[in-house]
Protein backbone atom coordinates (compact mmCIF):
# COMPACT_ATOMS: atom_id res chain seq x y z
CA UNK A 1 0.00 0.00 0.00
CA UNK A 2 1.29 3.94 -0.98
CA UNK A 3 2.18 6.04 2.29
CA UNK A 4 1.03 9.18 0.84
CA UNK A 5 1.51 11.39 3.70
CA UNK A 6 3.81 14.19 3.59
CA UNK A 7 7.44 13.17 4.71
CA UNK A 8 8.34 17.30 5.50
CA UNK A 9 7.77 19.23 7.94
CA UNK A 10 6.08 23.00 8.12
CA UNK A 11 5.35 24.97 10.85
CA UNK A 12 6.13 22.89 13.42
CA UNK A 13 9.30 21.20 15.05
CA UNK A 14 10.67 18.04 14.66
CA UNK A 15 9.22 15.42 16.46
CA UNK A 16 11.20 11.90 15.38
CA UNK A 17 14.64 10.94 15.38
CA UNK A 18 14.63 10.08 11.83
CA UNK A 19 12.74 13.17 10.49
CA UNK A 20 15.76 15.60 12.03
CA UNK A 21 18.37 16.08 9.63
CA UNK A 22 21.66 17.85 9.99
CA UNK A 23 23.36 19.80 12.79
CA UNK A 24 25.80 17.23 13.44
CA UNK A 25 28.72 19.16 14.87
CA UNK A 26 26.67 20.74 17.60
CA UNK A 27 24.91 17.83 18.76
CA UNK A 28 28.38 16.17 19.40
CA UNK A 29 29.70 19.08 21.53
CA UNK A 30 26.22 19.43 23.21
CA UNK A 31 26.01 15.57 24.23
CA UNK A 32 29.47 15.93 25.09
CA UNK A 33 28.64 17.96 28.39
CA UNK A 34 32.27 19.58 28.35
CA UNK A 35 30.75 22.57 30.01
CA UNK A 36 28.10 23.27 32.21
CA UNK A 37 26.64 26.17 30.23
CA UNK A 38 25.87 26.66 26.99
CA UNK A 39 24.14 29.50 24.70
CA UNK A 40 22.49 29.04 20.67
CA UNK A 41 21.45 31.75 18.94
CA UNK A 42 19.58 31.55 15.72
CA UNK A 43 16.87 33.43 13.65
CA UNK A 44 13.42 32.77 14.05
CA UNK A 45 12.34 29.73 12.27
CA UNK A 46 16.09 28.49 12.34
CA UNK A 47 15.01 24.82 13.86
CA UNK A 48 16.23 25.95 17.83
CA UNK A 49 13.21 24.16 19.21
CA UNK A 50 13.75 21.21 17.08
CA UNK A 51 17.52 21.06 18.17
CA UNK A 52 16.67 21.47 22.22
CA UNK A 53 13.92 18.32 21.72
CA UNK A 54 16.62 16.26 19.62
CA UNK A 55 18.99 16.68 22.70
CA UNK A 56 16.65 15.96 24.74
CA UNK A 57 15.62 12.40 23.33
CA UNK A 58 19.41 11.64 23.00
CA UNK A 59 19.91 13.07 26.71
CA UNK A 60 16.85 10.38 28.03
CA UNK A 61 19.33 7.29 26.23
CA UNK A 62 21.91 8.23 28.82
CA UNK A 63 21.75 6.88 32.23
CA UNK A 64 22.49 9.87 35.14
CA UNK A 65 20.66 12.40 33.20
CA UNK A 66 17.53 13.92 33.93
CA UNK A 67 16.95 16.36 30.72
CA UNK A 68 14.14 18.80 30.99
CA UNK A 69 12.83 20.88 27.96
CA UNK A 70 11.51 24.39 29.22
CA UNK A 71 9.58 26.88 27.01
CA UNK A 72 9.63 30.11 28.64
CA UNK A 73 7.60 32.42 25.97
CA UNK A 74 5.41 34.95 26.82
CA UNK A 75 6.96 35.06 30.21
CA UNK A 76 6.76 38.22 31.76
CA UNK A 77 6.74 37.84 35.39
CA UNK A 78 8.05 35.19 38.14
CA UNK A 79 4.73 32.96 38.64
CA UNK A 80 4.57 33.03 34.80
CA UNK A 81 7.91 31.13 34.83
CA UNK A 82 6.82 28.81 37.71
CA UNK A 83 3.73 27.71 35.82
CA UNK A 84 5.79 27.32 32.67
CA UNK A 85 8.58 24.93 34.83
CA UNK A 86 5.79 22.95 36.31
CA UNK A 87 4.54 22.45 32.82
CA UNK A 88 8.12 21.15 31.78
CA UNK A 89 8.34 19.04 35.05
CA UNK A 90 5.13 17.26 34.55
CA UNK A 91 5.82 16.80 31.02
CA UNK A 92 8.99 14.87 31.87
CA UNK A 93 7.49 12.45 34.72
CA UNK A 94 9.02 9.84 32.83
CA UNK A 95 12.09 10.87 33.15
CA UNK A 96 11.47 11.29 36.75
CA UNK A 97 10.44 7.88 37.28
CA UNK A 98 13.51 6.64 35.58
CA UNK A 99 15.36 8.10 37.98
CA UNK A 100 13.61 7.39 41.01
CA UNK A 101 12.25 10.61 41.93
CA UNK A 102 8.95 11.23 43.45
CA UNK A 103 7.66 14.48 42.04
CA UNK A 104 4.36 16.20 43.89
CA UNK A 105 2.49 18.91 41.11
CA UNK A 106 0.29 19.72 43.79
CA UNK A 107 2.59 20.59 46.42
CA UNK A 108 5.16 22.16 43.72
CA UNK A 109 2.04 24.69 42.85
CA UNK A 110 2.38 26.68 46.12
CA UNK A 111 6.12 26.81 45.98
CA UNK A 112 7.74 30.08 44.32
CA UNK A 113 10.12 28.60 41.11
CA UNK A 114 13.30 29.40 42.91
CA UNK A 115 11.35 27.19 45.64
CA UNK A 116 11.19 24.51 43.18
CA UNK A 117 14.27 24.91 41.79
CA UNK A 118 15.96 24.04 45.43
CA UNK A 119 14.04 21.28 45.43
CA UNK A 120 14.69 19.66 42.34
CA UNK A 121 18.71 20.35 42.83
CA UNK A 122 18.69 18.36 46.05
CA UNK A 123 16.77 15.60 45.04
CA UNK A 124 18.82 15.23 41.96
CA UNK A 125 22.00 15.67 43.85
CA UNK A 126 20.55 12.52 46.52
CA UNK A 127 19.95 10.38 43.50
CA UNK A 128 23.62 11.21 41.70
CA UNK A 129 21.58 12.49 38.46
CA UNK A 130 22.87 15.46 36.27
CA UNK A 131 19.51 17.83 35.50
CA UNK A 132 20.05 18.99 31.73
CA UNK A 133 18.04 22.29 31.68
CA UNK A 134 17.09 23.00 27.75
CA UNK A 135 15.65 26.76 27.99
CA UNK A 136 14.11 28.02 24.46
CA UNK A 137 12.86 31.52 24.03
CA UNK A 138 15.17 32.25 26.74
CA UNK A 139 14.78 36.25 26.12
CA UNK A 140 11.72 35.90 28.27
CA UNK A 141 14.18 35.83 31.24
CA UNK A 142 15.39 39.43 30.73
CA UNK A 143 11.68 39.95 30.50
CA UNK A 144 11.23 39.00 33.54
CA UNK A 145 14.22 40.48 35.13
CA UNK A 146 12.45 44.06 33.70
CA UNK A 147 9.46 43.46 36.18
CA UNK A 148 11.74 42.10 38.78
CA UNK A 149 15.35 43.51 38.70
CA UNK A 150 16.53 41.47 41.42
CA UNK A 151 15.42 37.81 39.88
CA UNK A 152 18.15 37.24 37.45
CA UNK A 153 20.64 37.31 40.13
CA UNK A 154 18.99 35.48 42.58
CA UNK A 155 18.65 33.11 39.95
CA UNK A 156 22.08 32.62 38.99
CA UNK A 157 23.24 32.68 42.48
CA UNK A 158 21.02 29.51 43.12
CA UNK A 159 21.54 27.64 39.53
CA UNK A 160 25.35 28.65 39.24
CA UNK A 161 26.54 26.72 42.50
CA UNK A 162 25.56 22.83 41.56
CA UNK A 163 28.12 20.97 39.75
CA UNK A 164 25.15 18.60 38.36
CA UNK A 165 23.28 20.98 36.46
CA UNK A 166 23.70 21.71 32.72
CA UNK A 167 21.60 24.64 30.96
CA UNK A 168 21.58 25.14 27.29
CA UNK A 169 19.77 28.52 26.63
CA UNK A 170 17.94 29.21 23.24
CA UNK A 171 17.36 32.73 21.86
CA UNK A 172 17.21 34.70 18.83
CA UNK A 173 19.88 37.47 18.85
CA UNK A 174 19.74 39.98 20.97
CA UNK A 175 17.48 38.00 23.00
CA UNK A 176 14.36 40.94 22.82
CA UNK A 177 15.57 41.57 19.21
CA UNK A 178 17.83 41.58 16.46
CA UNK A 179 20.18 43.96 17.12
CA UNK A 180 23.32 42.73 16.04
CA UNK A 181 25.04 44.83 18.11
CA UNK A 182 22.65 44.83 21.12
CA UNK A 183 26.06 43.93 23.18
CA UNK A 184 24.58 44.78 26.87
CA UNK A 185 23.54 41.07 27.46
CA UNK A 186 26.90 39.94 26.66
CA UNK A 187 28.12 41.90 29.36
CA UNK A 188 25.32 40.86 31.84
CA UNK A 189 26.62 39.02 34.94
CA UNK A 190 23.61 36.04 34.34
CA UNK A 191 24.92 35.73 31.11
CA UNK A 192 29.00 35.67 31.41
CA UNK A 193 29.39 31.82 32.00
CA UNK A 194 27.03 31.05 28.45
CA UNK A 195 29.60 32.88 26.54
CA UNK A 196 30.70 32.34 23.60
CA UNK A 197 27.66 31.66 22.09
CA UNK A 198 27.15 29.13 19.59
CA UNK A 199 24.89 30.38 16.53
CA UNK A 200 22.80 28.37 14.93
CA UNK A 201 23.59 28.85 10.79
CA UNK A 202 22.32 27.66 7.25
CA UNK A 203 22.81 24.31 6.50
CA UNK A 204 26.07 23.89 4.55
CA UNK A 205 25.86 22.94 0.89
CA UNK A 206 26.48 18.89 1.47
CA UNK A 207 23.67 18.85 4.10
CA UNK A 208 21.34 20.73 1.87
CA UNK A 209 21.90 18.58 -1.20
CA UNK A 210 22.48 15.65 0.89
CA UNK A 211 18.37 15.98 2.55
CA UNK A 212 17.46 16.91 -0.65
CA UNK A 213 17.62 13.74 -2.21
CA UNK A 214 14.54 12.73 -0.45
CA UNK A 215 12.40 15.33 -2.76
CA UNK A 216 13.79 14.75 -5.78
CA UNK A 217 17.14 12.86 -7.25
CA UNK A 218 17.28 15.35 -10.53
CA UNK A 219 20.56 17.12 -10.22
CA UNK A 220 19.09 20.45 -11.66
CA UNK A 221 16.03 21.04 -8.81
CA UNK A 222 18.67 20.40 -6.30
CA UNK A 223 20.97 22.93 -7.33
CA UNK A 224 17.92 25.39 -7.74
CA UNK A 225 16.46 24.57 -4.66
CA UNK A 226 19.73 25.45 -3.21
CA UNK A 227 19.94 28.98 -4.76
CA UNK A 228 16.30 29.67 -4.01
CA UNK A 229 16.33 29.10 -0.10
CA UNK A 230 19.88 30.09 0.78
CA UNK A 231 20.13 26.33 2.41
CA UNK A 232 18.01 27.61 5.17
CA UNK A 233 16.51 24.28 6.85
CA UNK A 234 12.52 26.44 7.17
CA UNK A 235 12.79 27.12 3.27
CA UNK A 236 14.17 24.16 2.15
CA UNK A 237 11.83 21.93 4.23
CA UNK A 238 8.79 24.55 2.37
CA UNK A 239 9.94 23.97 -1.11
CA UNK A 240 10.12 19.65 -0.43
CA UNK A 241 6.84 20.06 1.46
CA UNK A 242 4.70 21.79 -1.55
CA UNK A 243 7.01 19.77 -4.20
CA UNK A 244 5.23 16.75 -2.41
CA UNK A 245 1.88 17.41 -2.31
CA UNK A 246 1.89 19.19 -6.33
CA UNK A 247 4.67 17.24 -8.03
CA UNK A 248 6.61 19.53 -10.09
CA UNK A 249 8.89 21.91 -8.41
CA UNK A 250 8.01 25.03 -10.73
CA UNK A 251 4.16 24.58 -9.11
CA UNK A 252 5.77 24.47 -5.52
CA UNK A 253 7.56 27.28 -5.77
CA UNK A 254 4.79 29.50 -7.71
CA UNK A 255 2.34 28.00 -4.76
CA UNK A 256 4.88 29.94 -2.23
CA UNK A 257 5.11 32.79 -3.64
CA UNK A 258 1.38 33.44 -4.93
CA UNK A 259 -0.25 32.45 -1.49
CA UNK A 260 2.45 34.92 0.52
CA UNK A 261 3.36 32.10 2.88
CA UNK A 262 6.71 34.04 3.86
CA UNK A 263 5.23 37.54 4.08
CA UNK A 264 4.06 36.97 8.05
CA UNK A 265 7.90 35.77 8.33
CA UNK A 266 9.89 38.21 6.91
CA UNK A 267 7.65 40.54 8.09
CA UNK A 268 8.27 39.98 11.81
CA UNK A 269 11.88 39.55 11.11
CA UNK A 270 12.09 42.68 9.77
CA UNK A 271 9.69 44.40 12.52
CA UNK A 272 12.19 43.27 15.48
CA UNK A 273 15.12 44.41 13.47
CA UNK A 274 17.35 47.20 14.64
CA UNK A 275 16.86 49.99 11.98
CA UNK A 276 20.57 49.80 11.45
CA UNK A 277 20.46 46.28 10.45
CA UNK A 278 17.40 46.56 8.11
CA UNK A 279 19.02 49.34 6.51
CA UNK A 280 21.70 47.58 6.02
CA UNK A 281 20.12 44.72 4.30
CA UNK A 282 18.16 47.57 2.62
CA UNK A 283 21.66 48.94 0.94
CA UNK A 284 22.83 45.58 0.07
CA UNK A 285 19.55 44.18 -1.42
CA UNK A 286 19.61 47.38 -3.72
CA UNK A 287 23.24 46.79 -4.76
CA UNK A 288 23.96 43.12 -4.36
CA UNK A 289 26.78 41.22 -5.40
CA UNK A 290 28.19 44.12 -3.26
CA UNK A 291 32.02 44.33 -1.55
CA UNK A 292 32.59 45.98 2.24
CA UNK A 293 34.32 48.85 0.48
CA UNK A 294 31.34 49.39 -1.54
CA UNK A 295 28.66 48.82 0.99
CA UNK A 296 31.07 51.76 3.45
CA UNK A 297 30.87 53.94 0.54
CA UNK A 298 27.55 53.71 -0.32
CA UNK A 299 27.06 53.86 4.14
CA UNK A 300 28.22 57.29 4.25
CA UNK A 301 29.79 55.71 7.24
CA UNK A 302 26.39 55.19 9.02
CA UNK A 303 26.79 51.70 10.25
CA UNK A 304 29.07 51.13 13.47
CA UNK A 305 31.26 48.31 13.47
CA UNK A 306 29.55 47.45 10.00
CA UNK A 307 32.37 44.09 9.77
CA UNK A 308 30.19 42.78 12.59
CA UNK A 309 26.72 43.55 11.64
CA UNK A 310 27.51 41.86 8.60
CA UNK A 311 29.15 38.69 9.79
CA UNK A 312 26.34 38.41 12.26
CA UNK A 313 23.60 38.68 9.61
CA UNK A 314 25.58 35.97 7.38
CA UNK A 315 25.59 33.77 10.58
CA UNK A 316 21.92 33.90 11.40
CA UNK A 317 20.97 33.42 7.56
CA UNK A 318 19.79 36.61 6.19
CA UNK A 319 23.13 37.17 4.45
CA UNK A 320 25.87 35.26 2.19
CA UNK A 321 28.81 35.56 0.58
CA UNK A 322 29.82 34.24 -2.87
CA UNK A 323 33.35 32.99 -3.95
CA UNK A 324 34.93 36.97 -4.11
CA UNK A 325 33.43 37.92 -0.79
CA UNK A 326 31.12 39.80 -2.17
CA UNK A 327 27.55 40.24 0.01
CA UNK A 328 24.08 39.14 -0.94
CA UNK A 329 20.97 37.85 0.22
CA UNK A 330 20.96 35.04 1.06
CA UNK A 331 17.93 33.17 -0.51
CA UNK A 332 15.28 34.09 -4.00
CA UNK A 333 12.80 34.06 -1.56
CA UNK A 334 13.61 37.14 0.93
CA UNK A 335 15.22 38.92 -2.43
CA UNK A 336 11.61 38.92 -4.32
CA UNK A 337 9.96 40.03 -1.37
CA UNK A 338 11.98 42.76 0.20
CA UNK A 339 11.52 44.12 -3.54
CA UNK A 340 7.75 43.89 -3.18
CA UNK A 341 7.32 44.99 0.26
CA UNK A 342 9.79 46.20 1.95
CA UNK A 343 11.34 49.48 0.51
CA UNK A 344 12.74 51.66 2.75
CA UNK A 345 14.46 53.80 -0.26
CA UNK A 346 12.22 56.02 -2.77
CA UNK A 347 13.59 54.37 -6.03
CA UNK A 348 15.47 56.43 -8.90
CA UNK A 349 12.62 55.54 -11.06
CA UNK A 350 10.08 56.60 -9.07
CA UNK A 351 11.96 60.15 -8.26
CA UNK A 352 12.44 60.66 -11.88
CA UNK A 353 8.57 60.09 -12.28
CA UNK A 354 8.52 63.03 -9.69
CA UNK A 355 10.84 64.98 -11.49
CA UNK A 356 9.12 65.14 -14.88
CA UNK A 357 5.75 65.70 -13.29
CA UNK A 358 6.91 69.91 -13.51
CA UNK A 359 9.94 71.78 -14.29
CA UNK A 360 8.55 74.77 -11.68
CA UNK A 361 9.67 75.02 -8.20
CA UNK A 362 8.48 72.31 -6.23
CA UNK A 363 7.95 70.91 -2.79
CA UNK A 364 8.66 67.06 -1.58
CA UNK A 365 7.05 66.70 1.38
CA UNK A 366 7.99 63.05 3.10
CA UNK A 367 6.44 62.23 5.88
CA UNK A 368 7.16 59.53 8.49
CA UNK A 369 4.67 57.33 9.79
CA UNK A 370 4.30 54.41 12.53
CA UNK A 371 4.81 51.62 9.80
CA UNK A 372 5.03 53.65 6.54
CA UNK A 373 7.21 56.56 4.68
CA UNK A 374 4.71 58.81 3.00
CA UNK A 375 6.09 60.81 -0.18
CA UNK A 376 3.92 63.72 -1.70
CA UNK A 377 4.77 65.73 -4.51
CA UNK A 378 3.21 69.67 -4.52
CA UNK A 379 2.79 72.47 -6.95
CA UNK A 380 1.29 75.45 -5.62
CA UNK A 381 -0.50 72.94 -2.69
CA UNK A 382 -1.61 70.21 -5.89
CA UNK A 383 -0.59 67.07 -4.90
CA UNK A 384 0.96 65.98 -8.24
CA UNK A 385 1.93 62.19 -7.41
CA UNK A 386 1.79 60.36 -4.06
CA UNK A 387 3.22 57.14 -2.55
CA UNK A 388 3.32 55.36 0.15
CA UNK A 389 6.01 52.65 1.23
CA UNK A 390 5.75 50.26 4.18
CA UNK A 391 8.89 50.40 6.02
CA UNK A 392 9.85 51.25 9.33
CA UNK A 393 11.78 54.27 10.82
CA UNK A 394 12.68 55.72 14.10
CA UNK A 395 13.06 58.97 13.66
CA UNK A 396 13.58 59.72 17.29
CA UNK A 397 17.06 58.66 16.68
CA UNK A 398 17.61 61.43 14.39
CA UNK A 399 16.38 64.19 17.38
CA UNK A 400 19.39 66.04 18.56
CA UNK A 401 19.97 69.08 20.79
CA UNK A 402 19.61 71.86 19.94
CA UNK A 403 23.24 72.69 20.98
CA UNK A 404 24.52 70.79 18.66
CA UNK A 405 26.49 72.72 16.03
CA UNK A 406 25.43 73.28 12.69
CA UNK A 407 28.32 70.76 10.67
CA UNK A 408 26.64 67.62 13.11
CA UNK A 409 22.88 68.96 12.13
CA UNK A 410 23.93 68.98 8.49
CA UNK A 411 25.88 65.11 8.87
CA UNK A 412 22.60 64.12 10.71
CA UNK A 413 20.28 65.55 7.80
CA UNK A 414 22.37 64.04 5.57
CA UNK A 415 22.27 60.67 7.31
CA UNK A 416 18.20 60.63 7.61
CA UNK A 417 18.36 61.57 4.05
CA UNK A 418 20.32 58.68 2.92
CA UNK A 419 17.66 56.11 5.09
CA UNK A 420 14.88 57.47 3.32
CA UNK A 421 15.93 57.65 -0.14
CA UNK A 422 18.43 55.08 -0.58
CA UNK A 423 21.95 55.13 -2.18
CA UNK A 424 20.88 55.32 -5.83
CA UNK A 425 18.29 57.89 -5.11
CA UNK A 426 20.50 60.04 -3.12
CA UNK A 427 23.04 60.34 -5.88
CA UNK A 428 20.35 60.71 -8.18
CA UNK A 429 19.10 64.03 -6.06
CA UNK A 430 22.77 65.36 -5.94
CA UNK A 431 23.22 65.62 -9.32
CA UNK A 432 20.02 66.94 -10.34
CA UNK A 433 19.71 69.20 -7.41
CA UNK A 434 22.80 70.50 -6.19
CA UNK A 435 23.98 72.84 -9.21
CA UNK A 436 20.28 74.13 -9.48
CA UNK A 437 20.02 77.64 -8.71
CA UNK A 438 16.14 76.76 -8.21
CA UNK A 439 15.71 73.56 -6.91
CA UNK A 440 12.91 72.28 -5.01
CA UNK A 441 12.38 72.31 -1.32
CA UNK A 442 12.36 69.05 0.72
CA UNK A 443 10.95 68.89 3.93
CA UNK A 444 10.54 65.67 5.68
CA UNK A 445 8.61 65.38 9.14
CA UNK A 446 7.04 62.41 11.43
CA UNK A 447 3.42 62.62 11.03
CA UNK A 448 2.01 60.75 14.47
CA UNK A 449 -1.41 61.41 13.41
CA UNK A 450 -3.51 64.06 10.88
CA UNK A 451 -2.98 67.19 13.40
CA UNK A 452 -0.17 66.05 15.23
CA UNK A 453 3.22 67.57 16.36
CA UNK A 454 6.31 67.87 13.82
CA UNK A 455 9.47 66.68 16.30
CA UNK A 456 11.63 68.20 13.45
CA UNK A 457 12.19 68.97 9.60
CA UNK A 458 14.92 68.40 7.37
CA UNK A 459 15.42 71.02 4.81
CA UNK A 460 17.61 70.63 1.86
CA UNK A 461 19.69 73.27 0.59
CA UNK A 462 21.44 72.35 -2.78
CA UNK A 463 24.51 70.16 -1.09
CA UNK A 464 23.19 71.47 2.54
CA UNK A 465 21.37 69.42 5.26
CA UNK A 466 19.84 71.13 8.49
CA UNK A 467 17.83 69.66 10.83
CA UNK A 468 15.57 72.18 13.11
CA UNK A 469 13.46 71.70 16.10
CA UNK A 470 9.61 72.75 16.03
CA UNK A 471 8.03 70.97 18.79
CA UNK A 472 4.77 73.15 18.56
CA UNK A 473 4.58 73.22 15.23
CA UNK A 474 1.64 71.58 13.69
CA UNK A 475 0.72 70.28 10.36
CA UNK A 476 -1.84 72.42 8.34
């Protein structure tokens, strides 16, 4: 009889032994217990969860261990972790029994976690068993920590004094977002014996092409499989999934992109992004293959430490590089739809569509909204084209004093001015605006709502930014 169920995996983690694929180096250093603590990042989606639960069936193979899998999401206070523990604890009564340890839910309920905690330590430490804590969506701890400052270090104090207790912490980066240079955990005192961490990266090109024999054995869809998901285990397991169910891999891959499926994805990723580091991507999806030396040119210098954003972003899958070192995104996938939804740059083609609209003095009027950029083109007040582009800005980090002298208002100006309009644009606008003895005015504002405040304007003067200050001034 014809199993026709669907061998791959979506939206969910893996469950069997034989459906996990992959990983192999960090499963040997994890079931190695050399250290006591250990930390994986990895992007959303990345296959963390389905790592932790692999480890944990291995662990349960092992006599001595007692290996406990511990969700913490949505945690924002204490009793939300205690529930969440009890959860894990009841879940592995198995491995309890194994071990010969009598475990009470209804007693545990009135205890507070660091209660519990004490308890499970000594009983452990009576029976001779190691406890092998697997945390994922371990940035709910610093959540918790913000409601209670002094719970993070109580809880280290207790967990970081028992020689049988292993903890292998889960997070994205950043652990409350993607920052790639969010560097304040690192330095945290909870944190200091999880470091380095580990980070949790595309599959290599053998592991891709090796799991990707059980979709199809035709050289050709392997290879374009490979280019179209960036060997990201999520996409890869899509593309096999739809290939499946519809046969032909053309129809899979036209199913994924005519349904959306990714938008919700790369939509959160790119809503718990630090502007620097969607910018970023921004500059290199508009230029890509690009070098360093090209992406620090076309910067302006605007990205700190830009070696390490970028490394950090190859390691968590959003970039790669190709043969000359040369940057790129890193899949077909996030390419076609950062180019259909996610623009933070008004495009040279759309500016020259501005441009042509009247050869009289003119006003672009850009205006910065919660999850959009707003461009307007007037004559005389007629609006003579409009646009709108869902992106994201802050444009409270472009606020400065107003001490500041007028060179760092211009660099600032000039800096906003290169996030909004991209690169391309912005060269674009210098040529055609600088010599021009009567260019148009630009003035670009955050619109909170249809009366609101203006925290500031950015006018442009030929080859001359300035940023001023109206906090009363209102929109007309």
């Amino acid at each position: 009889m014809i199993n026709n169920q669907n061998p791959f995996i979506v939206g969910d983690w893996i469950k069997r032994d034989e459906d996990f694929f992959g990983r192999s180096e960090l499963i040997e250093k994890y079931l190695a217990l050399n250290r006591q603590y250990y930390w994986l990042i990895g992007a959303r989606r990345m296959g963390k969860t389905s790592l932790l639960r692999y480890l944990q069936r291995q662990y349960q193979k092992l006599p001595g261990l007692l290996p406990l899998f511990w969700d913490v999401a949505g945690a924002n206070y204490a009793y939300d972790l205690k529930l969440s523990f009890l959860d894990c604890v009841e879940a592995g009564k198995s491995y309890f029994d194994r071990n010969e340890i009598e475990i009470d839910i209804d007693k545990l309920e009135h205890e507070s976690i660091l209660a519990i905690f004490r308890w499970l330590i000594r009983q452990c430490e009576k029976c001779d068993v190691r406890i092998i804590l697997l945390i994922d969506e371990s940035e709910a701890l610093f959540q918790v920590a913000i409601a209670d400052a002094q719970f993070l270090n109580r809880f280290k104090a207790m967990l970081f004094n028992h020689q049988n207790l292993h903890i292998i912490l889960a997070s994205n980066h950043g652990l409350a977002h993607y920052d790639t240079l969010a560097t304040a955990h690192f330095t945290a005192p909870f944190l200091q014996p999880f470091l380095p961490p580990d980070y949790l990266m595309p599959w290599r090109t053998e592991e891709a092409l090796s799991f990707l024999a059980r979709c199809t054995m035709n050289q050709e869809e392997k290879q374009q499989v490979k280019i179209v998901t960036g060997c990201l285990p999520f996409l890869v397991q899509m593309v096999c999934f739809y290939y499946f169910d519809l046969g032909y891999l053309d129809n899979a891959l036209d199913k994924i992109n005519q349904d959306s499926i990714l938008d919700l994805f790369f939509r959160n990723d790119f809503q718990n992004f630090d502007q620097n580091d969607s910018a970023l991507l921004a500059t290199i999806s508009e230029n890509e293959p690009i070098s360093l030396d090209q992406i620090q040119r076309l910067a302006k210098k605007k990205f700190n430490q830009l070696e390490q954003r970028l490394s950090t972003l190859t390691w968590l899958g959003f970039l790669a590089q190709n043969d000359t070192q040369n940057y790129s995104l890193s899949n077909q996938f996030l390419r076609d739809w950062m180019k259909q939804n996610y623009r933070p740059a008004l495009r040279v083609e759309t500016f020259n569509q501005i441009k042509r609209q009247t050869d009289d003095k003119r006003k672009l009027v850009v205006e910065i909204a919660e999850d959009s950029i707003n461009f307007r083109m007037l004559k005389n007040s007629e609006i003579l084209i409009e646009q709108r582009l869902p992106t994201k800005l802050d444009p409270d980090s472009y606020l400065q004093p107003a001490t500041l002298d007028l060179q760092s208002m211009k660099q600032m100006g000039q800096q906003l001015f290169f996030d909004l309009f991209g690169s391309a644009t912005a060269q674009q606008f210098y040529q055609d605006f600088a010599s021009a003895t009567d260019h148009g005015e630009l003035v670009i504002c955050h619109k909170q709502n249809q009366a609101g405040p203006i925290p500031f304007e950015t006018m442009h003067n030929g080859q001359q930014f300035l940023i001023l200050r109206h906090p009363l001034y209102r929109i007309r």
